[in-house]
N, C-alpha and C. Protein backbone atom coordinates (compact mmCIF):
# COMPACT_ATOMS: atom_id res chain seq x y z
N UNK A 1 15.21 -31.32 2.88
CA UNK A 1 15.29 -30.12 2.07
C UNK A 1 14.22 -29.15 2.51
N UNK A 2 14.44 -28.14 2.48
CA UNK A 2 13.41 -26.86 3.34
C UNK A 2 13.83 -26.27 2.60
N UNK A 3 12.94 -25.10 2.26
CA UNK A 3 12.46 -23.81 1.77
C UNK A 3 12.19 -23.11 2.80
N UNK A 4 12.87 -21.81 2.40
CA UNK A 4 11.98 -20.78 3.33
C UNK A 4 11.43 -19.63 2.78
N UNK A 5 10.42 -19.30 2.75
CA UNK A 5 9.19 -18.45 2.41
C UNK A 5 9.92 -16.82 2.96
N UNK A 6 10.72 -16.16 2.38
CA UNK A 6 10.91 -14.82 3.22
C UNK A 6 9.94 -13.81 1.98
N UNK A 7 9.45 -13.27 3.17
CA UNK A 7 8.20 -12.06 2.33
C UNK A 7 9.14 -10.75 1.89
N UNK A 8 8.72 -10.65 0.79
CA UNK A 8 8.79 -9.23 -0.19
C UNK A 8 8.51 -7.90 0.63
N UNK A 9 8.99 -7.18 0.40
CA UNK A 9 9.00 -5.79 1.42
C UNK A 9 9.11 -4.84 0.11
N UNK A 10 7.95 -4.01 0.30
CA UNK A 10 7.96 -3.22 -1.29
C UNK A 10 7.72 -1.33 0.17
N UNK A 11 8.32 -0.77 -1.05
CA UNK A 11 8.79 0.58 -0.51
C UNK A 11 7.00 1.49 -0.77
N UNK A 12 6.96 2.06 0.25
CA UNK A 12 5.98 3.36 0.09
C UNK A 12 5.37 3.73 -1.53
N UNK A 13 6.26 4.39 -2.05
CA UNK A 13 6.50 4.41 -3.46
C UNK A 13 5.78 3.50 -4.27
N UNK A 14 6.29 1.95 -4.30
CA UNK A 14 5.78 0.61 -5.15
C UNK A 14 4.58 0.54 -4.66
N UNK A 15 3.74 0.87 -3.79
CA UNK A 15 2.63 0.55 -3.39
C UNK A 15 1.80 1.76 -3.96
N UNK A 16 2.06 3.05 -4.19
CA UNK A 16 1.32 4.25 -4.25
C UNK A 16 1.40 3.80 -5.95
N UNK A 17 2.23 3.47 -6.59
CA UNK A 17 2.23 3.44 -8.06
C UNK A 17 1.66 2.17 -8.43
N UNK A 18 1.46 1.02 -7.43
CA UNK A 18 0.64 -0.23 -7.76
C UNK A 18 -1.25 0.56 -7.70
N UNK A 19 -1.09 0.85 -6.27
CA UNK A 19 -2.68 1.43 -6.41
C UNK A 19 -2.88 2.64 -7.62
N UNK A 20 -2.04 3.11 -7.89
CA UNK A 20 -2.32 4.14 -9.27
C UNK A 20 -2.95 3.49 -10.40
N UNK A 21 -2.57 2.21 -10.55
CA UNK A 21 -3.01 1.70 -11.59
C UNK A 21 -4.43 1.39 -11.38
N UNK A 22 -4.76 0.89 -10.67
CA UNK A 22 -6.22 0.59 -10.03
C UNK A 22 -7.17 1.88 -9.97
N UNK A 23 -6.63 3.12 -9.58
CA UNK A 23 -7.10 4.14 -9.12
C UNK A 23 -7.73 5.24 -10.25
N UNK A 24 -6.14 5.14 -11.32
CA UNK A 24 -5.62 6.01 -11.73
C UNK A 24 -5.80 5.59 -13.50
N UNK A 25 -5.66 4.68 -13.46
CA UNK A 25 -5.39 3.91 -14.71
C UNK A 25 -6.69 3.14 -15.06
N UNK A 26 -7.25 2.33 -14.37
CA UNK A 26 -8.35 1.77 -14.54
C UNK A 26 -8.18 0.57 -14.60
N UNK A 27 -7.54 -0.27 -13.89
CA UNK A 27 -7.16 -1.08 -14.40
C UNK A 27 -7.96 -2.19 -13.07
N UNK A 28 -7.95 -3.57 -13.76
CA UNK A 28 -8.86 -4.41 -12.25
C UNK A 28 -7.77 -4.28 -11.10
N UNK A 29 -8.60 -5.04 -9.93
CA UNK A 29 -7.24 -5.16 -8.86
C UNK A 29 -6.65 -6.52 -9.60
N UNK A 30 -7.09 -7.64 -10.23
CA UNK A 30 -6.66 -8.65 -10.25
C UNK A 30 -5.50 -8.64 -11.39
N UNK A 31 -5.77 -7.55 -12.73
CA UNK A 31 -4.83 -7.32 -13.75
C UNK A 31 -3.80 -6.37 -13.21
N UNK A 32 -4.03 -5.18 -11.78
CA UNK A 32 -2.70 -4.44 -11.88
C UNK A 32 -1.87 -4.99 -10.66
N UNK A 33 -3.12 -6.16 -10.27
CA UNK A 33 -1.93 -7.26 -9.34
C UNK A 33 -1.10 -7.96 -9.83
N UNK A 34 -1.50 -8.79 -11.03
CA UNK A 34 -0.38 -9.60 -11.90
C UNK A 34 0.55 -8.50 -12.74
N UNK A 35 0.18 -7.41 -13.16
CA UNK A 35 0.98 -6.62 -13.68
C UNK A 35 2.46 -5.79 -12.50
N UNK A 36 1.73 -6.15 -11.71
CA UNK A 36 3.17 -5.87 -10.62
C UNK A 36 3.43 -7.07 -9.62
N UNK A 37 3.03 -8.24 -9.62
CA UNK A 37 3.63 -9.50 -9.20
C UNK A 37 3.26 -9.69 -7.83
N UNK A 38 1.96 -8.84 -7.39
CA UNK A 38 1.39 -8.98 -5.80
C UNK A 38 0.00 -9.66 -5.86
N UNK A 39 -0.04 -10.07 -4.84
CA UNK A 39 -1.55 -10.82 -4.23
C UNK A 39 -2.55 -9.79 -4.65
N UNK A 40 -3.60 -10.43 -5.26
CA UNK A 40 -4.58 -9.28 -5.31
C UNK A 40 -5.41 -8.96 -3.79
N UNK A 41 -5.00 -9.19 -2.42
CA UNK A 41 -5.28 -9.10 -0.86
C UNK A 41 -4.42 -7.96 -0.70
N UNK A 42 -3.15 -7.67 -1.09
CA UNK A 42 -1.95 -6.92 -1.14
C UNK A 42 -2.31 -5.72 -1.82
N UNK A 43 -2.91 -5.82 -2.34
CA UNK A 43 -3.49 -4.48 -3.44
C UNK A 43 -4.59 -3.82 -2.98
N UNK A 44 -5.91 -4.58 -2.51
CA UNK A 44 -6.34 -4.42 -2.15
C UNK A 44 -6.21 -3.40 -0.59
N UNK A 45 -5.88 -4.10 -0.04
CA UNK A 45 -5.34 -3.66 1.61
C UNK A 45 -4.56 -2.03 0.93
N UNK A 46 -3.55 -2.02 0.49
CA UNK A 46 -2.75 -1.10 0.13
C UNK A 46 -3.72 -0.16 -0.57
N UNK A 47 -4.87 -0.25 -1.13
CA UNK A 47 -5.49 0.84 -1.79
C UNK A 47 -6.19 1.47 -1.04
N UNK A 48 -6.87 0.58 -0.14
CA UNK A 48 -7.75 0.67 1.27
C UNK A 48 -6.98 1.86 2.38
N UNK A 49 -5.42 1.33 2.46
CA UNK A 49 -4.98 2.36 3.51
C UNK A 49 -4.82 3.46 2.53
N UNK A 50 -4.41 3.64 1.49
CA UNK A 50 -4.24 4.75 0.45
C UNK A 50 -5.20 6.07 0.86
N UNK A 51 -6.57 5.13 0.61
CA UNK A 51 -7.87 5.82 0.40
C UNK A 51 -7.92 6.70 2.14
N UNK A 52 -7.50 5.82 3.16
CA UNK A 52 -7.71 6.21 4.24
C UNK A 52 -6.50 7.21 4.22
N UNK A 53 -5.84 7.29 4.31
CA UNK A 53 -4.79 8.47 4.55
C UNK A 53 -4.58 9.52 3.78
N UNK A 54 -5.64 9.53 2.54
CA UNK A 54 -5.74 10.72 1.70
C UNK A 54 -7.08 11.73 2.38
N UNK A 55 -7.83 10.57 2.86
CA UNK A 55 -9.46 10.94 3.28
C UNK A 55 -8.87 11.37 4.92
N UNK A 56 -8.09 11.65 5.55
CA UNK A 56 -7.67 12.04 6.54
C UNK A 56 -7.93 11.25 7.82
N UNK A 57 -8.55 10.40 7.52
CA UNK A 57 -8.98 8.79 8.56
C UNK A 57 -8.18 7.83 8.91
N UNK A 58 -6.71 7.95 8.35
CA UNK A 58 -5.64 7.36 9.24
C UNK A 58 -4.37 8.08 8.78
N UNK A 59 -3.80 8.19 9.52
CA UNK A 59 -2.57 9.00 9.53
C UNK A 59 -1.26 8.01 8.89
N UNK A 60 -0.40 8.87 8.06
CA UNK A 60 0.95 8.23 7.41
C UNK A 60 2.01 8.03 8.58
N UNK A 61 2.89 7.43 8.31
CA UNK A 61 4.12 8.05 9.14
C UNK A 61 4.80 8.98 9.75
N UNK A 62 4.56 9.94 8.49
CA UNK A 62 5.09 11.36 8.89
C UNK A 62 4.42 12.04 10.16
N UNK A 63 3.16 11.66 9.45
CA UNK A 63 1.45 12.67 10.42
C UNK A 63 1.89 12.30 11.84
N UNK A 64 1.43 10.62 11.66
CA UNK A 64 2.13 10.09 13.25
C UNK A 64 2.99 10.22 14.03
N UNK A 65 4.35 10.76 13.16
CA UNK A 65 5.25 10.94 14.05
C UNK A 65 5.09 12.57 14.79
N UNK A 66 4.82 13.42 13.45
CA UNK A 66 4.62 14.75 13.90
C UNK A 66 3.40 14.38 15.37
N UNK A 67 2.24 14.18 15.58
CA UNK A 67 1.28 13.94 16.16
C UNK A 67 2.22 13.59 17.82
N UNK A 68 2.83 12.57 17.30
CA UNK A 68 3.36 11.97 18.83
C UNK A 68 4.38 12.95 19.66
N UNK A 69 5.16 13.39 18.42
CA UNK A 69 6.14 14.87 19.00
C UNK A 69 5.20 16.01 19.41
N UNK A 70 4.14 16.17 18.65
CA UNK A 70 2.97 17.70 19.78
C UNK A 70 2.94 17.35 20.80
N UNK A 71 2.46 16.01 20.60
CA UNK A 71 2.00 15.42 22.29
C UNK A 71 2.41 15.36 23.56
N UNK A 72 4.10 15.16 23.30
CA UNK A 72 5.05 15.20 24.21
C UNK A 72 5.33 16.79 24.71
């Protein structure tokens, strides 16, 4: 009998409104991790790139893609 472990894939969106709570709300990482059913590593990480792509220190998708099309 096997199990297989397939990982959760949460949208742009679910991640910006998980770190809201943390951010926004006040809430711990460890309570607005159980309050949305993620690792508190998952929350963490996700608030981390948040912080970086608001602070202009890593680029979104969009940025990146625009960035790679100047380039060319």
């Amino acid at each position: 009998m096997t199990t297989e472990n397939k990982r959760r894939k949460f949208d742009a969106n679910f991640k910006k409104e998980a770190v809201a709570l943390v951010t926004e709300q006040g809430y711990s990482i460890g309570k607005a991790a159980k309050a949305v059913d993620v690792s508190e590593n998952n929350l963490r990480r996700w608030r981390k790139e948040f912080v970086q792509v608001t602070s202009g220190e890593n680029l979104d998708t969009v940025e990146r893609a625009e960035l790679e099309k100047l380039r060319k």
